[in-house]
PDB file of N, CA and C in Angstrom:
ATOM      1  N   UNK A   1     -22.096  59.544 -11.228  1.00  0.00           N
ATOM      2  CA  UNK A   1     -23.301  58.894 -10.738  1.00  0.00           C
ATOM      3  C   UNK A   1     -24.197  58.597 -11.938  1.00  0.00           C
ATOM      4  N   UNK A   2     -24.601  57.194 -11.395  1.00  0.00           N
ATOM      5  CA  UNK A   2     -25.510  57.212 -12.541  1.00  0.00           C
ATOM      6  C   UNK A   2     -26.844  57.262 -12.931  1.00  0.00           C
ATOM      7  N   UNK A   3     -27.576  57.714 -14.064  1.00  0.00           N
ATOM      8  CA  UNK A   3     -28.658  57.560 -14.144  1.00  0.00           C
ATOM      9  C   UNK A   3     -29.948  58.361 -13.550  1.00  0.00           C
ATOM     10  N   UNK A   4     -29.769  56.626 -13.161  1.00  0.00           N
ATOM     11  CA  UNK A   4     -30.834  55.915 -12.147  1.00  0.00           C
ATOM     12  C   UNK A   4     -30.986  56.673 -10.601  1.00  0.00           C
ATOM     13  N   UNK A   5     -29.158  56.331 -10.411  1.00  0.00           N
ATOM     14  CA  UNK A   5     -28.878  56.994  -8.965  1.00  0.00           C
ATOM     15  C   UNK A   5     -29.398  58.122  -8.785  1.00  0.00           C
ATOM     16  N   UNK A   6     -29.203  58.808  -9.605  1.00  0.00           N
ATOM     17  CA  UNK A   6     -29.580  60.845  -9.702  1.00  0.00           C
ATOM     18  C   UNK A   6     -31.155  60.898  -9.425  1.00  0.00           C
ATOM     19  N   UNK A   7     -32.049  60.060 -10.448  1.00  0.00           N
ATOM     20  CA  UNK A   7     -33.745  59.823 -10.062  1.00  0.00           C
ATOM     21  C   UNK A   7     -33.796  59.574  -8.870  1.00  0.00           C
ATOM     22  N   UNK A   8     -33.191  58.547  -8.350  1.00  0.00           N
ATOM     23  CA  UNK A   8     -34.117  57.785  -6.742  1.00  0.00           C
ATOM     24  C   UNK A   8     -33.172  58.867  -6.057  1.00  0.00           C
ATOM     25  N   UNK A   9     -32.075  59.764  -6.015  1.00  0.00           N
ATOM     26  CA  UNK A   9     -31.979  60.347  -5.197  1.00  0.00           C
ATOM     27  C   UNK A   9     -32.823  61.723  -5.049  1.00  0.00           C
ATOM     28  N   UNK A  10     -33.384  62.372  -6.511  1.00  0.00           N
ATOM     29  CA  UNK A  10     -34.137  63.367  -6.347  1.00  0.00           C
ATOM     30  C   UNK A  10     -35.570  62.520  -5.709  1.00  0.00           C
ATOM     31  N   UNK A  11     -36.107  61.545  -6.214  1.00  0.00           N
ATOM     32  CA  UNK A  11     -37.010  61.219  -5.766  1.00  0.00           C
ATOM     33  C   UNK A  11     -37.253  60.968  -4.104  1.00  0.00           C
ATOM     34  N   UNK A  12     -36.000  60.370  -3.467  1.00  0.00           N
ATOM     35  CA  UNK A  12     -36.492  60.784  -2.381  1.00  0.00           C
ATOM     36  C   UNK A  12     -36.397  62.067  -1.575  1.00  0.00           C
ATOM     37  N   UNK A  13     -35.617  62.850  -2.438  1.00  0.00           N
ATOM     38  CA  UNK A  13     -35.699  64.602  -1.983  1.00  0.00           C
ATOM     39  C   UNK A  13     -36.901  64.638  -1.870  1.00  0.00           C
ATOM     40  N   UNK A  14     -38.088  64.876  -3.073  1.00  0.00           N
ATOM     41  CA  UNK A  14     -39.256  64.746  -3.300  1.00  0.00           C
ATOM     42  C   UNK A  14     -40.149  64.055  -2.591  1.00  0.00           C
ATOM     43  N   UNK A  15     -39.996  62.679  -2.179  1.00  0.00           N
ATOM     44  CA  UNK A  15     -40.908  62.336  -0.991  1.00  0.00           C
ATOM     45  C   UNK A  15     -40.517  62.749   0.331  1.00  0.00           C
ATOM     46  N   UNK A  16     -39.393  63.396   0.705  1.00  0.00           N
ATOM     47  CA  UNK A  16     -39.383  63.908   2.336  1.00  0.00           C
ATOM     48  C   UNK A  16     -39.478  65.010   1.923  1.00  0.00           C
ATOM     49  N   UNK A  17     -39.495  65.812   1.249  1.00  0.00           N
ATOM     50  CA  UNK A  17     -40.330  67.685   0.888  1.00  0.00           C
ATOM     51  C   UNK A  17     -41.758  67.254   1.207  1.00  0.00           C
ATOM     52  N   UNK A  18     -42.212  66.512   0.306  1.00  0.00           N
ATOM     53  CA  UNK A  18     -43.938  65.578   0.147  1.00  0.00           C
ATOM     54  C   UNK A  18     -44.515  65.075   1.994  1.00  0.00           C
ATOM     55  N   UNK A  19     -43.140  64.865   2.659  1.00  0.00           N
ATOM     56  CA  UNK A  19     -43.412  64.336   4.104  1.00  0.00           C
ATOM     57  C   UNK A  19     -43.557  65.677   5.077  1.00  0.00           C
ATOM     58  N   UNK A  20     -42.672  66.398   4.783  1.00  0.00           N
ATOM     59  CA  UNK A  20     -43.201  67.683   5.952  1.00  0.00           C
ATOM     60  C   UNK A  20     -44.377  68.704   5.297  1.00  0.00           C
ATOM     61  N   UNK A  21     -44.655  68.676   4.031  1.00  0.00           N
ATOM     62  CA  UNK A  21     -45.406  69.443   3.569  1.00  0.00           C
ATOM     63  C   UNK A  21     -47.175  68.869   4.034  1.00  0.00           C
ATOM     64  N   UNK A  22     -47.148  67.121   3.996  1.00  0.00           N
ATOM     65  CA  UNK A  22     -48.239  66.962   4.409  1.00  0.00           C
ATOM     66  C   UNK A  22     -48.332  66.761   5.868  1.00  0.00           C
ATOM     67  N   UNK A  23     -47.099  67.086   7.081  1.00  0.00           N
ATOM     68  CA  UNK A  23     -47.369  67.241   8.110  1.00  0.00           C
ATOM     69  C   UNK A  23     -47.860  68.256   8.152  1.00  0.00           C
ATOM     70  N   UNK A  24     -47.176  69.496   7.767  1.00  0.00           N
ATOM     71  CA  UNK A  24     -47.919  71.228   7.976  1.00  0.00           C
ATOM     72  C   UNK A  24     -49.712  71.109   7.576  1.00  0.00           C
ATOM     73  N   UNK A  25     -49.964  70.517   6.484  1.00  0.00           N
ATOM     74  CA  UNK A  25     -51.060  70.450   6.363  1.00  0.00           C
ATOM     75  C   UNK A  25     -52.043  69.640   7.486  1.00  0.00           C
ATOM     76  N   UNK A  26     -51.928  68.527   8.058  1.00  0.00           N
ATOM     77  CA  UNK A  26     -52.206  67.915   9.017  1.00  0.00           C
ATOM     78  C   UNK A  26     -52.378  68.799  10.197  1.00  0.00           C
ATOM     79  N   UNK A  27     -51.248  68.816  10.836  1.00  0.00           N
ATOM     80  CA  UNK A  27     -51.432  70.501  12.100  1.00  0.00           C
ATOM     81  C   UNK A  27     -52.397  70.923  11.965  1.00  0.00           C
ATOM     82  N   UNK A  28     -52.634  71.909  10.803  1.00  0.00           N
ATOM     83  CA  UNK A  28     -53.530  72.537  10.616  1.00  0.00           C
ATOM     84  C   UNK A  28     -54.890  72.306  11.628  1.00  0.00           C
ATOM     85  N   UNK A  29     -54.785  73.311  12.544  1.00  0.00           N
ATOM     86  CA  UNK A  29     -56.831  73.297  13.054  1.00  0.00           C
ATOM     87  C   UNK A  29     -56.853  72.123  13.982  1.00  0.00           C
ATOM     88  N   UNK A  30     -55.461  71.849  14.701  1.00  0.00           N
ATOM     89  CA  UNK A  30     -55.323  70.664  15.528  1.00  0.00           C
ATOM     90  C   UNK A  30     -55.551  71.670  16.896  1.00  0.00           C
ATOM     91  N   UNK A  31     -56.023  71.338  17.954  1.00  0.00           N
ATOM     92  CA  UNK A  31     -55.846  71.838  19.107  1.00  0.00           C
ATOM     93  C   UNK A  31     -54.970  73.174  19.469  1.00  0.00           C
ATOM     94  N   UNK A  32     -55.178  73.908  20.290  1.00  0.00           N
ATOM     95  CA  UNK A  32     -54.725  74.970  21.014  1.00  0.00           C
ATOM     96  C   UNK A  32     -54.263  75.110  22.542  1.00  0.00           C
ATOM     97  N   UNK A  33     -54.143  73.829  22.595  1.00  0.00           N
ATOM     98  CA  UNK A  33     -53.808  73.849  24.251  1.00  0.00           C
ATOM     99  C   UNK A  33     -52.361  73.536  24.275  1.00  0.00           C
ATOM    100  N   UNK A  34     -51.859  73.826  25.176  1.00  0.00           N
ATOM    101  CA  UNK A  34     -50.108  74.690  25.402  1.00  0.00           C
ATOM    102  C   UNK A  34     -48.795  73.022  25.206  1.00  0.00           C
ATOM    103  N   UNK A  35     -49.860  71.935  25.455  1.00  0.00           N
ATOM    104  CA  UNK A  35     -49.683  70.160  24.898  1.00  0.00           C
ATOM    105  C   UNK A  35     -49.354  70.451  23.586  1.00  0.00           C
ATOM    106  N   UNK A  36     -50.512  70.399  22.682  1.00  0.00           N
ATOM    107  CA  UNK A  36     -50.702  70.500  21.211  1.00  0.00           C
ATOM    108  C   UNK A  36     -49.641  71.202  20.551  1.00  0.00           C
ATOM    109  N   UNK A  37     -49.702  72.579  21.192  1.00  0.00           N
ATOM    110  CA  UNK A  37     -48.783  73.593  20.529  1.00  0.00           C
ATOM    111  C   UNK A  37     -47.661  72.806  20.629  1.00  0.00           C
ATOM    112  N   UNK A  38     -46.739  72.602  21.444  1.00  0.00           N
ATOM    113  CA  UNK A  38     -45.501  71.904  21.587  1.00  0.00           C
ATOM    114  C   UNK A  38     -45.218  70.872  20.941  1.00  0.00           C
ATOM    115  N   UNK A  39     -46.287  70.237  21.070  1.00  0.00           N
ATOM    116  CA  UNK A  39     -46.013  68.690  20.058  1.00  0.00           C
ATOM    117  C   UNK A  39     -46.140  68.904  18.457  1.00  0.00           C
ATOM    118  N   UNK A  40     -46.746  69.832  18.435  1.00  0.00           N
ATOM    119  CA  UNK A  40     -46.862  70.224  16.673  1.00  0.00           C
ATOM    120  C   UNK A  40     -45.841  71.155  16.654  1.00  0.00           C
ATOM    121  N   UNK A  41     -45.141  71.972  17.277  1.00  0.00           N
ATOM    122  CA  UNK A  41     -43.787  72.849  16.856  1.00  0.00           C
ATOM    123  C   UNK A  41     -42.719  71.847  16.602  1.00  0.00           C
ATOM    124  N   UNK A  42     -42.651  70.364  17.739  1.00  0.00           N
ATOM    125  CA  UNK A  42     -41.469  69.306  17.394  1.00  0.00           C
ATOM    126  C   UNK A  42     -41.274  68.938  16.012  1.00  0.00           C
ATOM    127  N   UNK A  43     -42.912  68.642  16.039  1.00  0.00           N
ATOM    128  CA  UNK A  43     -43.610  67.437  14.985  1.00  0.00           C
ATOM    129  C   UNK A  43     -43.041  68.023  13.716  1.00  0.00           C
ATOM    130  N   UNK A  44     -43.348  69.427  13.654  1.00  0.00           N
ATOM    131  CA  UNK A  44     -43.023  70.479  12.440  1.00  0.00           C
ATOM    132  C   UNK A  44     -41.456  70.759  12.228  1.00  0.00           C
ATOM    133  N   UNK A  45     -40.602  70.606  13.461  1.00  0.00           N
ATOM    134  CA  UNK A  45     -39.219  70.947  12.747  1.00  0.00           C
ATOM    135  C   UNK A  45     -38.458  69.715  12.906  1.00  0.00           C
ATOM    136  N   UNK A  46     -39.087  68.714  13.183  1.00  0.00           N
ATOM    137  CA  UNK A  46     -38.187  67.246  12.931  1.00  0.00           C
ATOM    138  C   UNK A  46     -38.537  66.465  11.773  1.00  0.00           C
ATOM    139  N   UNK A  47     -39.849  67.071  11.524  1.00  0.00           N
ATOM    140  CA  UNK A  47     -40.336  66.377   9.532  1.00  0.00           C
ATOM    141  C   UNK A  47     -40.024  67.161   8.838  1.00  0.00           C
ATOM    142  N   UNK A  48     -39.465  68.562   8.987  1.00  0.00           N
ATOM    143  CA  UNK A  48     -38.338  69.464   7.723  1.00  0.00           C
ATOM    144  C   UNK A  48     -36.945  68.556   7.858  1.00  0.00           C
ATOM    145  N   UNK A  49     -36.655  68.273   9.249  1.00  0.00           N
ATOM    146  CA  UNK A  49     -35.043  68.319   9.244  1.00  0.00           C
ATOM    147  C   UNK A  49     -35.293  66.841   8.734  1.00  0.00           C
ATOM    148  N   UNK A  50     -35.905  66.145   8.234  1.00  0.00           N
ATOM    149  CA  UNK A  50     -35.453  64.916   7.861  1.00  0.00           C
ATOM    150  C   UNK A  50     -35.128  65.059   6.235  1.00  0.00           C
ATOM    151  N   UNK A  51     -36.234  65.827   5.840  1.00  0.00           N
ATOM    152  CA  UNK A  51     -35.325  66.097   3.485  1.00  0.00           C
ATOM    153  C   UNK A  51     -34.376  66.782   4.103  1.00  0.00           C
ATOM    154  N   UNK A  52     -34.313  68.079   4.572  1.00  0.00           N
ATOM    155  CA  UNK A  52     -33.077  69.089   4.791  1.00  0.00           C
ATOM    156  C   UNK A  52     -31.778  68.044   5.124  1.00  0.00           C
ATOM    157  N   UNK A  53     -31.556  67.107   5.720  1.00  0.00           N
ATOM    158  CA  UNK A  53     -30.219  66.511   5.923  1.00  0.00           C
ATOM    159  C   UNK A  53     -30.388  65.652   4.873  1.00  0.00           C
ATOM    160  N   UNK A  54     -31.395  65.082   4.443  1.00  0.00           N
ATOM    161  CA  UNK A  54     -31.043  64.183   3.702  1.00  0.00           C
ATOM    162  C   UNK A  54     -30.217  65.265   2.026  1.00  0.00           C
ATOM    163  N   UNK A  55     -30.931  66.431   2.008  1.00  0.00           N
ATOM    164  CA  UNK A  55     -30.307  66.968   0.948  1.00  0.00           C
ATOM    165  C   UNK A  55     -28.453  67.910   1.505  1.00  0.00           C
ATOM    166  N   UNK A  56     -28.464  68.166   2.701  1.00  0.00           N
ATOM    167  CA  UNK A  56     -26.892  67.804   3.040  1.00  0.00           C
ATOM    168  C   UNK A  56     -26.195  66.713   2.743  1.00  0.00           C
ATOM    169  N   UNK A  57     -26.985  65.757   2.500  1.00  0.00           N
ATOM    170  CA  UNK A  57     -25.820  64.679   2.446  1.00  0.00           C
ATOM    171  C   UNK A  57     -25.598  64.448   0.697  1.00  0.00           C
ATOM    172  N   UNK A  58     -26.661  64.713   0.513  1.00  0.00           N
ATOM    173  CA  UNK A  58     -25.931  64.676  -1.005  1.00  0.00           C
ATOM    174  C   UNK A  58     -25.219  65.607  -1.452  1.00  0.00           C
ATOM    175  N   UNK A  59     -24.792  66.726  -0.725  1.00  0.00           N
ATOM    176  CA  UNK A  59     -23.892  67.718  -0.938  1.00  0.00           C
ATOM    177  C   UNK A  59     -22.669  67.671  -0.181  1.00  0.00           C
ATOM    178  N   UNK A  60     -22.445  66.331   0.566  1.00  0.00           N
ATOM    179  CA  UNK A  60     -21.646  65.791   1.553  1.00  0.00           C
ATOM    180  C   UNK A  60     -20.173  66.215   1.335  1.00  0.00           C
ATOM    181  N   UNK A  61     -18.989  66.470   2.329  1.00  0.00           N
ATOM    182  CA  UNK A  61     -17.827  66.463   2.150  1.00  0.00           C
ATOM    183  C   UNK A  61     -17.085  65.067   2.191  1.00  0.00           C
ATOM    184  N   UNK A  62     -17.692  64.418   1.824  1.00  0.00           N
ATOM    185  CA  UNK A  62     -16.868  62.764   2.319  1.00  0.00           C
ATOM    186  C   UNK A  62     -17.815  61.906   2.673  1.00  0.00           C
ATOM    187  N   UNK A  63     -17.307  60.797   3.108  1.00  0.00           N
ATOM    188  CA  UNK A  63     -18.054  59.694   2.951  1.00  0.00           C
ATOM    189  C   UNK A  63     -18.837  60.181   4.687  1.00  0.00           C
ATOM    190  N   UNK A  64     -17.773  60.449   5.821  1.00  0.00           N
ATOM    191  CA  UNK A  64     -18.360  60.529   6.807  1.00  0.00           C
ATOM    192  C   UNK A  64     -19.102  61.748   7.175  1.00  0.00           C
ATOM    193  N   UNK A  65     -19.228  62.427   6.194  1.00  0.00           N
ATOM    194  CA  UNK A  65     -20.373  63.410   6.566  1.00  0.00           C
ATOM    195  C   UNK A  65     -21.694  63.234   5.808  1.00  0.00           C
ATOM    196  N   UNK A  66     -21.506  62.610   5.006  1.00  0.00           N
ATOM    197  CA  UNK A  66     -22.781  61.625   3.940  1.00  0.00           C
ATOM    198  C   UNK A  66     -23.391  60.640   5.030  1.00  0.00           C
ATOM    199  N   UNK A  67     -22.730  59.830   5.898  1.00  0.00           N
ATOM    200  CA  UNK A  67     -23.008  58.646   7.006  1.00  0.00           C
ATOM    201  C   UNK A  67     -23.901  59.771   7.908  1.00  0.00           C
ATOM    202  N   UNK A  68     -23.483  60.616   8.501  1.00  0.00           N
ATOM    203  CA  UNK A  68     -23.605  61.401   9.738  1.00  0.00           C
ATOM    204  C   UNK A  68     -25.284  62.110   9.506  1.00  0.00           C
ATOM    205  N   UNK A  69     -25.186  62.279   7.983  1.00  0.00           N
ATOM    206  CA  UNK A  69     -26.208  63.327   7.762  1.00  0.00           C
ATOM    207  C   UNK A  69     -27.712  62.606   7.436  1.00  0.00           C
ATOM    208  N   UNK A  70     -27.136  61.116   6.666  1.00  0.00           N
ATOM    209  CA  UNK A  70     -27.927  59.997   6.663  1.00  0.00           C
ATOM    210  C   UNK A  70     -28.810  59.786   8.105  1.00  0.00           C
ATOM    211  N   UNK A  71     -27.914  59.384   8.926  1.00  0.00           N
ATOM    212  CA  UNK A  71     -28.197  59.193  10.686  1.00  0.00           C
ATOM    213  C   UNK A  71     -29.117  59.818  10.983  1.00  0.00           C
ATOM    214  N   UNK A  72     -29.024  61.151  10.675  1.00  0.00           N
ATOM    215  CA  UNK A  72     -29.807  62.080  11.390  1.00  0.00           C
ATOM    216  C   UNK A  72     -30.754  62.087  10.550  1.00  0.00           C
ATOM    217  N   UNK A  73     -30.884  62.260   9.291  1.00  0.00           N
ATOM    218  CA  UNK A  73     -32.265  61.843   8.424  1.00  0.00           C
ATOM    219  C   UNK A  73     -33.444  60.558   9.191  1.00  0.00           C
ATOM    220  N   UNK A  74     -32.207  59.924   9.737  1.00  0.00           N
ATOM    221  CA  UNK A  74     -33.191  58.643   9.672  1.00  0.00           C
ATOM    222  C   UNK A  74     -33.717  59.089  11.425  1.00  0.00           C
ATOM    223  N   UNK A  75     -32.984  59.566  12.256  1.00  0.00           N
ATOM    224  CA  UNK A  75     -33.215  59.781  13.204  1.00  0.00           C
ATOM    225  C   UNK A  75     -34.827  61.028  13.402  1.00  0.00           C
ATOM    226  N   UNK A  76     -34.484  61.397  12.647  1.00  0.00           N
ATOM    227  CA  UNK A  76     -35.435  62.723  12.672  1.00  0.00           C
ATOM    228  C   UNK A  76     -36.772  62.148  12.225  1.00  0.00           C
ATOM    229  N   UNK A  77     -36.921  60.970  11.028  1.00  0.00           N
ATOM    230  CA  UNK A  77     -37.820  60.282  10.979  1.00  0.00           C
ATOM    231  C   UNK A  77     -38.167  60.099  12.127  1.00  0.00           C
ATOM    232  N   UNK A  78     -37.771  58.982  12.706  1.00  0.00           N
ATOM    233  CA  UNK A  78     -37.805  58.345  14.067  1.00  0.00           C
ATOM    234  C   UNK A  78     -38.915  59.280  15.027  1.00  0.00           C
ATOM    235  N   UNK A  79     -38.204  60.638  14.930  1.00  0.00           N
ATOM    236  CA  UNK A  79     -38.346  61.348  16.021  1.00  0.00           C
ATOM    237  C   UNK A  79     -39.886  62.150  15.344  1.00  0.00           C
ATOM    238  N   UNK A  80     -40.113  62.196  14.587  1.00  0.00           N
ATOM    239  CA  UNK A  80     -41.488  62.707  14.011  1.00  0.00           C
ATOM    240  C   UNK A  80     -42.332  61.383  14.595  1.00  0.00           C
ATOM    241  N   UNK A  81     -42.465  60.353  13.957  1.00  0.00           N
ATOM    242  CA  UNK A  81     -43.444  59.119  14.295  1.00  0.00           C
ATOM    243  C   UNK A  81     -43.445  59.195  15.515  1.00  0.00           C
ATOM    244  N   UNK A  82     -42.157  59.464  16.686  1.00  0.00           N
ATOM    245  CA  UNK A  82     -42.491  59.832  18.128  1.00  0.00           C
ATOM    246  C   UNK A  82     -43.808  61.176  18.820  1.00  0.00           C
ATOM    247  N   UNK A  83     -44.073  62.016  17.790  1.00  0.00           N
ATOM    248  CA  UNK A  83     -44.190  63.587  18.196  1.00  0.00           C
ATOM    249  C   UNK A  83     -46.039  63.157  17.415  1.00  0.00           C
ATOM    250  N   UNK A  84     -46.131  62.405  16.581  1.00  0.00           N
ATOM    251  CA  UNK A  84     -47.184  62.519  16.188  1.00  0.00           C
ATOM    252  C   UNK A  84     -47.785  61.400  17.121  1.00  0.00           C
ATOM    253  N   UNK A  85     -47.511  59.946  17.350  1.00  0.00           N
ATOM    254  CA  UNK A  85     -47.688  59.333  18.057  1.00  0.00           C
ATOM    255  C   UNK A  85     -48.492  59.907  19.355  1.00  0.00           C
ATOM    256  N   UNK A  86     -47.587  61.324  20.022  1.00  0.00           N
ATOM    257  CA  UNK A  86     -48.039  61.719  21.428  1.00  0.00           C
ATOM    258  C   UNK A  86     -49.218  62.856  20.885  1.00  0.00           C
ATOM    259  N   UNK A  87     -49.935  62.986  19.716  1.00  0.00           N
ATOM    260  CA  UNK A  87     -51.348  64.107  19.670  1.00  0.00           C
ATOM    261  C   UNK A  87     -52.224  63.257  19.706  1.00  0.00           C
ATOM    262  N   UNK A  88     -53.247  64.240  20.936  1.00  0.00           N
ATOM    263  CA  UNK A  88     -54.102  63.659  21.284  1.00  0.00           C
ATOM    264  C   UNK A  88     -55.374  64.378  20.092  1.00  0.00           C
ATOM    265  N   UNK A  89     -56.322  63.255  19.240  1.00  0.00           N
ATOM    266  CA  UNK A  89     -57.038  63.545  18.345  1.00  0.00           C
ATOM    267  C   UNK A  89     -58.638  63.157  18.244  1.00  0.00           C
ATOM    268  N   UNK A  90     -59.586  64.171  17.885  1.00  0.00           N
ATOM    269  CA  UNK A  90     -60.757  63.883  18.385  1.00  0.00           C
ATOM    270  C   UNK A  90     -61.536  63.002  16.865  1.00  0.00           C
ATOM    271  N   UNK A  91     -61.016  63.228  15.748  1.00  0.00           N
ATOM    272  CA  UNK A  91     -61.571  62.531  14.955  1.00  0.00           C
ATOM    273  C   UNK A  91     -60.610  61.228  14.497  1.00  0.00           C
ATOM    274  N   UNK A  92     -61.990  60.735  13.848  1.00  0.00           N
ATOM    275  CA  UNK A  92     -61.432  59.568  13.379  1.00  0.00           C
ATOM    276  C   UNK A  92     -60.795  59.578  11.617  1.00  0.00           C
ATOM    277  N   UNK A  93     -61.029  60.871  11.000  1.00  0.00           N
ATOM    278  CA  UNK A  93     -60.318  60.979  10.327  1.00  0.00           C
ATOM    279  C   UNK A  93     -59.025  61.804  10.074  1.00  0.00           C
ATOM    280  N   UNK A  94     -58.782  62.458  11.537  1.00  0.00           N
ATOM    281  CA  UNK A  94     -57.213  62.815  11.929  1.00  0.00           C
ATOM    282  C   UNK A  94     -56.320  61.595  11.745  1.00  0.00           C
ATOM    283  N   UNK A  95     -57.469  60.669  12.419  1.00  0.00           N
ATOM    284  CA  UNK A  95     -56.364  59.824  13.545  1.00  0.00           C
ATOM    285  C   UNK A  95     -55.974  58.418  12.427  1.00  0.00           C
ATOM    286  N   UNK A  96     -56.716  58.619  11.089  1.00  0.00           N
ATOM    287  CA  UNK A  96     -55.868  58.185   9.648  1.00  0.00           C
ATOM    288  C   UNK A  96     -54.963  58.525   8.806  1.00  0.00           C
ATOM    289  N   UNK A  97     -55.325  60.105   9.445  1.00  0.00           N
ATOM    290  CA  UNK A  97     -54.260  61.019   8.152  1.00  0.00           C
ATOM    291  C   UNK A  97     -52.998  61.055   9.001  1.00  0.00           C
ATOM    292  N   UNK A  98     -53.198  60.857  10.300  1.00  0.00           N
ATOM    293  CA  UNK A  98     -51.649  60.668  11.591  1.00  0.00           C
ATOM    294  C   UNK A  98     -51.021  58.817  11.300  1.00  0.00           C
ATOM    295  N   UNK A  99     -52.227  57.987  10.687  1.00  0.00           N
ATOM    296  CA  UNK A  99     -51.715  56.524  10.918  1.00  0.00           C
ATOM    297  C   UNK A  99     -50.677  56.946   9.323  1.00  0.00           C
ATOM    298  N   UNK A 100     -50.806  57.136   8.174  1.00  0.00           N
ATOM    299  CA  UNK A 100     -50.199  57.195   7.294  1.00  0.00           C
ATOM    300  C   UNK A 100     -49.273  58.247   7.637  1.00  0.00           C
ATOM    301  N   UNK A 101     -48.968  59.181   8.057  1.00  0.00           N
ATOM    302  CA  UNK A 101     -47.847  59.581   8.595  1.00  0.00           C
ATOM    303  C   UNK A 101     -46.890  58.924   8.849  1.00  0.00           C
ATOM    304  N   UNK A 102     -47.468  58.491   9.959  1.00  0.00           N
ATOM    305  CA  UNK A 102     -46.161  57.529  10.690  1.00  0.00           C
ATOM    306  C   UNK A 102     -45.963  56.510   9.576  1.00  0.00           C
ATOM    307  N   UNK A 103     -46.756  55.820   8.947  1.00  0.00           N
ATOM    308  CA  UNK A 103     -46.405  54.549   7.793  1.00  0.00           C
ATOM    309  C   UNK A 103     -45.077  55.227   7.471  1.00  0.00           C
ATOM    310  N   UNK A 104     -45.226  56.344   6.995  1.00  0.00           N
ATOM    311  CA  UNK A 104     -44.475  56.804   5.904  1.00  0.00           C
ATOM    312  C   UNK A 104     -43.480  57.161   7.085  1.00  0.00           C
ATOM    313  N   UNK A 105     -42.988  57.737   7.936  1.00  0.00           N
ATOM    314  CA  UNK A 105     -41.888  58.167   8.800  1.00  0.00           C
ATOM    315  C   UNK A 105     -41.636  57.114   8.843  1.00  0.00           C
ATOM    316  N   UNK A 106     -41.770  55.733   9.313  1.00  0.00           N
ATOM    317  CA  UNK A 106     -41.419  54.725   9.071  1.00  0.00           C
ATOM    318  C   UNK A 106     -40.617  54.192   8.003  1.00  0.00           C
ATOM    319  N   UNK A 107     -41.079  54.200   6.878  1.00  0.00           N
ATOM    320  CA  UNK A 107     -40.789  53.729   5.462  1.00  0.00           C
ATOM    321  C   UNK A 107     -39.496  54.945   5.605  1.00  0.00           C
ATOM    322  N   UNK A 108     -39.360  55.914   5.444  1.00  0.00           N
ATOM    323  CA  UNK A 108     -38.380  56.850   5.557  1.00  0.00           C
ATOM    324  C   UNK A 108     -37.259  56.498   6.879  1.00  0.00           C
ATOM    325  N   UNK A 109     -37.473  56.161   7.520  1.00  0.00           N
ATOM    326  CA  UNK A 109     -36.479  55.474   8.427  1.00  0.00           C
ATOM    327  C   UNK A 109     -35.821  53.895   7.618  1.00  0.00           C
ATOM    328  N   UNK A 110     -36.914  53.148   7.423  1.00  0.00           N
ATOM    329  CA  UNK A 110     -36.066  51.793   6.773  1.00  0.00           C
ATOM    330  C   UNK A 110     -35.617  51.991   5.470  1.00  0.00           C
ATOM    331  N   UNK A 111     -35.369  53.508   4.788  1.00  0.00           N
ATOM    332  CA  UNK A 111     -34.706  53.833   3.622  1.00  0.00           C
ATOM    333  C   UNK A 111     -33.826  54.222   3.727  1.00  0.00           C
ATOM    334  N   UNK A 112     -33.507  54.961   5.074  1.00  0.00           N
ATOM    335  CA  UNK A 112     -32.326  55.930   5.418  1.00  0.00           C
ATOM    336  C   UNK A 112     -31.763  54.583   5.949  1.00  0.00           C
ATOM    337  N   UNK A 113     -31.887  53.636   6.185  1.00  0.00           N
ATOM    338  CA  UNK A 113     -31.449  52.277   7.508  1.00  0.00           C
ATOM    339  C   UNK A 113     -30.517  51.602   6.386  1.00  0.00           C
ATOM    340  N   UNK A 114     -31.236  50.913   5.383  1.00  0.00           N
ATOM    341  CA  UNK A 114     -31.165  50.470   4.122  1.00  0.00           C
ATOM    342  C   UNK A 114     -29.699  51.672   3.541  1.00  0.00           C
ATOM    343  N   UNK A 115     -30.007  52.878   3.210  1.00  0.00           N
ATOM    344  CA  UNK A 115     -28.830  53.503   2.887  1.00  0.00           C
ATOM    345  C   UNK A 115     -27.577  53.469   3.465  1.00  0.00           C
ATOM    346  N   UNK A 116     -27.700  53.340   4.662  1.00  0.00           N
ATOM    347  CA  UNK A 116     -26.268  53.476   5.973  1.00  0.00           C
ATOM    348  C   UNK A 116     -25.676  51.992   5.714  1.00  0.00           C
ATOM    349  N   UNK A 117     -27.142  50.768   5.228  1.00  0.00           N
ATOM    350  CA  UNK A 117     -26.150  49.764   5.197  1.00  0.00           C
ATOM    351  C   UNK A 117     -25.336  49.439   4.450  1.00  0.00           C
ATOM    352  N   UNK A 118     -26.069  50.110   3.135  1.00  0.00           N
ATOM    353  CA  UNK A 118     -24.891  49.866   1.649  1.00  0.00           C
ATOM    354  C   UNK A 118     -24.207  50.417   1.316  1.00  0.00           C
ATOM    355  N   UNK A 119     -24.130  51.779   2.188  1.00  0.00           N
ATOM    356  CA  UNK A 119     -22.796  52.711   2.437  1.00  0.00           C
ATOM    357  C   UNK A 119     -21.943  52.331   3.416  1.00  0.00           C
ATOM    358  N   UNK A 120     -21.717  51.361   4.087  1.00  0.00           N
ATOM    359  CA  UNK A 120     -20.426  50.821   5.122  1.00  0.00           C
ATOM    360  C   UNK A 120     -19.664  49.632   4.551  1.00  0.00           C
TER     361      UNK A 120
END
């Protein structure tokens, strides 16, 4: 591998570590009602599992467990921008630090999308 490849692949290790680390921070001091709790326990283990597979797959056994682990990276994105989407938020500067979230779960989905395509 070269290079280059080795950077943008640590680098995006580094921005999905950077993605659940500033969800945990976000949570933080969000609501207590038995809603909240649930949607921030999702919110919290579907924005780990998106670096965590993505760093399975670079430790991949083959091409189709590199594809599989991709998927679910991108899926787990997906599924965070779903979980934050459903908190209900009383400020207006939550409800910026939740819009760049999702930007970015987003952007992390059309990277993982982008990867699956130039790997087939």
């Amino acid at each position: 591998m070269g290079e280059e490849a080795k950077t943008k692949r640590y680098d995006l290790e580094d921005r999905t570590f950077a993605f659940a680390q500033n969800v945990r921070k976000f949570v933080k001091g969000l609501g207590n009602d038995s809603a909240t709790k649930e949607d921030v326990k999702q919110l919290v283990r579907s924005s780990g599992s998106v670096g965590a597979n993505y760093i399975e797959a670079n430790e991949s056994l083959g091409k189709k467990d590199f594809l599989m682990r991709i998927r679910i990276s991108r899926k787990e994105a997906k599924e965070s921008r779903y979980w934050l989407r459903l908190l209900d938020l009383d400020s207006s500067e939550k409800q910026k630090l939740r819009e760049a979230l999702q930007q970015e779960a987003t952007e992390l989905m059309n990277i993982f999308g982008a990867i699956l395509k130039n790997s087939q």
